[in-house]
C-alpha atoms as a PDB file:
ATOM      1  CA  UNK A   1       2.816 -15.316  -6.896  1.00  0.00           C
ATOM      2  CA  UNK A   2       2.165 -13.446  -3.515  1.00  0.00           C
ATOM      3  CA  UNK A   3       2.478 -10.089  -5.362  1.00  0.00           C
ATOM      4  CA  UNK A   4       0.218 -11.151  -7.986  1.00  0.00           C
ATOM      5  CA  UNK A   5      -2.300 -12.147  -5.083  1.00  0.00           C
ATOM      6  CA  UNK A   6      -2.156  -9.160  -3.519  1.00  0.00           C
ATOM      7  CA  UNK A   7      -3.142  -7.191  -6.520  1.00  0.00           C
ATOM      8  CA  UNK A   8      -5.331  -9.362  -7.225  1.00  0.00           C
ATOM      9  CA  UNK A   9      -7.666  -8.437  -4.164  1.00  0.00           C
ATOM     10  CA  UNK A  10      -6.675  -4.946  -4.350  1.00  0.00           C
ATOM     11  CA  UNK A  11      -8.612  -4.925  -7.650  1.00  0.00           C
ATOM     12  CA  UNK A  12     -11.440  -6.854  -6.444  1.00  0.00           C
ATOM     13  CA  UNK A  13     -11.985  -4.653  -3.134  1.00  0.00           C
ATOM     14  CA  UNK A  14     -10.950  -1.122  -4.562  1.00  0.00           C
ATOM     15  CA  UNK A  15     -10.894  -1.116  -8.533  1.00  0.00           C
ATOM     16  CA  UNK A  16      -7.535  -0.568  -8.721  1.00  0.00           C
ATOM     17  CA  UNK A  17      -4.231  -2.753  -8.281  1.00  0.00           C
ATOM     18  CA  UNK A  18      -2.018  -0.012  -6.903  1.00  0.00           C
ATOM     19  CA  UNK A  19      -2.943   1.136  -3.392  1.00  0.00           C
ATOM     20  CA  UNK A  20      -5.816   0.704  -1.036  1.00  0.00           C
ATOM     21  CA  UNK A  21      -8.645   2.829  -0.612  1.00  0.00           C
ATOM     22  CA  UNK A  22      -7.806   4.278   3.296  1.00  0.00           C
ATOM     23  CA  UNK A  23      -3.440   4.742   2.358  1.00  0.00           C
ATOM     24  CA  UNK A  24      -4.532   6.758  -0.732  1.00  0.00           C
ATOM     25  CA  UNK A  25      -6.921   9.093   1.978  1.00  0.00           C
ATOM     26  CA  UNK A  26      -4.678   9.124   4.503  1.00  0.00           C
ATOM     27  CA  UNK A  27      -2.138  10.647   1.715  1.00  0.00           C
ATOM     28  CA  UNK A  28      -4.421  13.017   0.629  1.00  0.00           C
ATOM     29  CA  UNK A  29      -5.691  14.052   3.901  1.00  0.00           C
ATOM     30  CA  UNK A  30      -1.939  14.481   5.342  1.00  0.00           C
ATOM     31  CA  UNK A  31      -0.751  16.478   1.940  1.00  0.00           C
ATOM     32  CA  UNK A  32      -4.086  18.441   1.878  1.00  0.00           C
ATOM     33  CA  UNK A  33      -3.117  19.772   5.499  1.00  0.00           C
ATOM     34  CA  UNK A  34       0.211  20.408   4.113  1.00  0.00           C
ATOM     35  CA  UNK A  35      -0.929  22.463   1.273  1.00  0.00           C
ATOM     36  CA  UNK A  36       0.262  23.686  -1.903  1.00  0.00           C
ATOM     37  CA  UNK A  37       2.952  25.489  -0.344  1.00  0.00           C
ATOM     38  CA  UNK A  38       5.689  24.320  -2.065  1.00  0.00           C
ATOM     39  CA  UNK A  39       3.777  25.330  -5.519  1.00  0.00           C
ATOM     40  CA  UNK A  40       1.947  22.955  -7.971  1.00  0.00           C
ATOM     41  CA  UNK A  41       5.000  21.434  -9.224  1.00  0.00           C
ATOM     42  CA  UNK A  42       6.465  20.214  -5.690  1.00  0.00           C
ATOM     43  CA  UNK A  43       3.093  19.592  -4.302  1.00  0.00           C
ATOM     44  CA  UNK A  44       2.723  16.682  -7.620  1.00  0.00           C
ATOM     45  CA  UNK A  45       5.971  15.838  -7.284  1.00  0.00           C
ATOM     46  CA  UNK A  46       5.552  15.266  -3.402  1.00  0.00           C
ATOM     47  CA  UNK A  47       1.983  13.724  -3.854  1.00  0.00           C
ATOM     48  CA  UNK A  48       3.566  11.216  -6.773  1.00  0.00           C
ATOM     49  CA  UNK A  49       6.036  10.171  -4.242  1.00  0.00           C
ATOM     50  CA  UNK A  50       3.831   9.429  -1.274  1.00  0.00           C
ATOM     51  CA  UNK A  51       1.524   7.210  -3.377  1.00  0.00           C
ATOM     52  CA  UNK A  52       4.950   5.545  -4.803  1.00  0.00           C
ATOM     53  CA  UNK A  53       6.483   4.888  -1.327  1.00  0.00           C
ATOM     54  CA  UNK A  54       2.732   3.669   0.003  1.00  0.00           C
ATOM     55  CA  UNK A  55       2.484   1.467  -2.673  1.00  0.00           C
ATOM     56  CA  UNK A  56       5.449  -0.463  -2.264  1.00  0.00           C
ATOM     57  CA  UNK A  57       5.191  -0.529   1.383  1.00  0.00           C
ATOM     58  CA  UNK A  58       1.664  -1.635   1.495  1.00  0.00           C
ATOM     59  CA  UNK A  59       2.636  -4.590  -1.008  1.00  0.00           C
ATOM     60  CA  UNK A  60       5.619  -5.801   0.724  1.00  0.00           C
ATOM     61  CA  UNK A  61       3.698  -5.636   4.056  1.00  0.00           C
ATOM     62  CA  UNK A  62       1.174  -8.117   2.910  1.00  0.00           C
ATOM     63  CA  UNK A  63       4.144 -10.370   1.538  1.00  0.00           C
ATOM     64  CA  UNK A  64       5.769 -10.506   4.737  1.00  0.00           C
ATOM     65  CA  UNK A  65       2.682 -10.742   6.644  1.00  0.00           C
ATOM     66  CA  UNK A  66       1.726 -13.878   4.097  1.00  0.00           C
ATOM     67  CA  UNK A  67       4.946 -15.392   4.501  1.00  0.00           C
ATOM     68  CA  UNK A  68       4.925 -15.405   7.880  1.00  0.00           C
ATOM     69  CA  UNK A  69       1.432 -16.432   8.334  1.00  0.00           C
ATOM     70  CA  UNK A  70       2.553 -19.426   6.703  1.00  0.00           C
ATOM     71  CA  UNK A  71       5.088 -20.005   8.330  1.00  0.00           C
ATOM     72  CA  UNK A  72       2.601 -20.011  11.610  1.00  0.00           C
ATOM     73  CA  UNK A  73       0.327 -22.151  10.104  1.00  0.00           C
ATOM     74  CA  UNK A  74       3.207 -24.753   9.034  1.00  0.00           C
ATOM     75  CA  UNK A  75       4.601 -24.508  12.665  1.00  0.00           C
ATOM     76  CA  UNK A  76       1.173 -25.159  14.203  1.00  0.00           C
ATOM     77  CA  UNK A  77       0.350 -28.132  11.918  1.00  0.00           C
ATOM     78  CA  UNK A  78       4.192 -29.901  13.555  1.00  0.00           C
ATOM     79  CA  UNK A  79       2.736 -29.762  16.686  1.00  0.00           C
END
């Protein structure tokens, strides 16, 4: 259900339900430094990556951040 959330405002900020708007810059501003140097098959295959790895890491950092902000809130609402 947190997943789905999380897509949910990706699509509603960004248009699209994969990555956020300033990861998929930074990636393209770090690989564009990096250049095609490694010829147009490695540089996709590198690029494709990146966005993968981003992806996932930007999606389970908002579930753990959500789970633990709960967890916050529940805490503060014992006291």
């Amino acid at each position: 259900m947190i997943r789905e959330m999380y897509r949910n405002m990706l699509r509603e900020q960004e248009g699209t339900d994969k990555i956020s708007k300033g990861t998929e810059q930074e990636i393209k501003n770090l690989l564009s430094s990096e250049g095609e140097s490694g010829g147009q098959e490695g540089y996709a295959r590198c690029r494709d990556c990146a966005f993968y790895i981003a992806s996932a890491a930007e999606e389970n950092g908002f579930v753990q951040g959500f789970r633990y902000a709960f967890r916050l809130f529940a805490e503060c609402m014992q006291e």
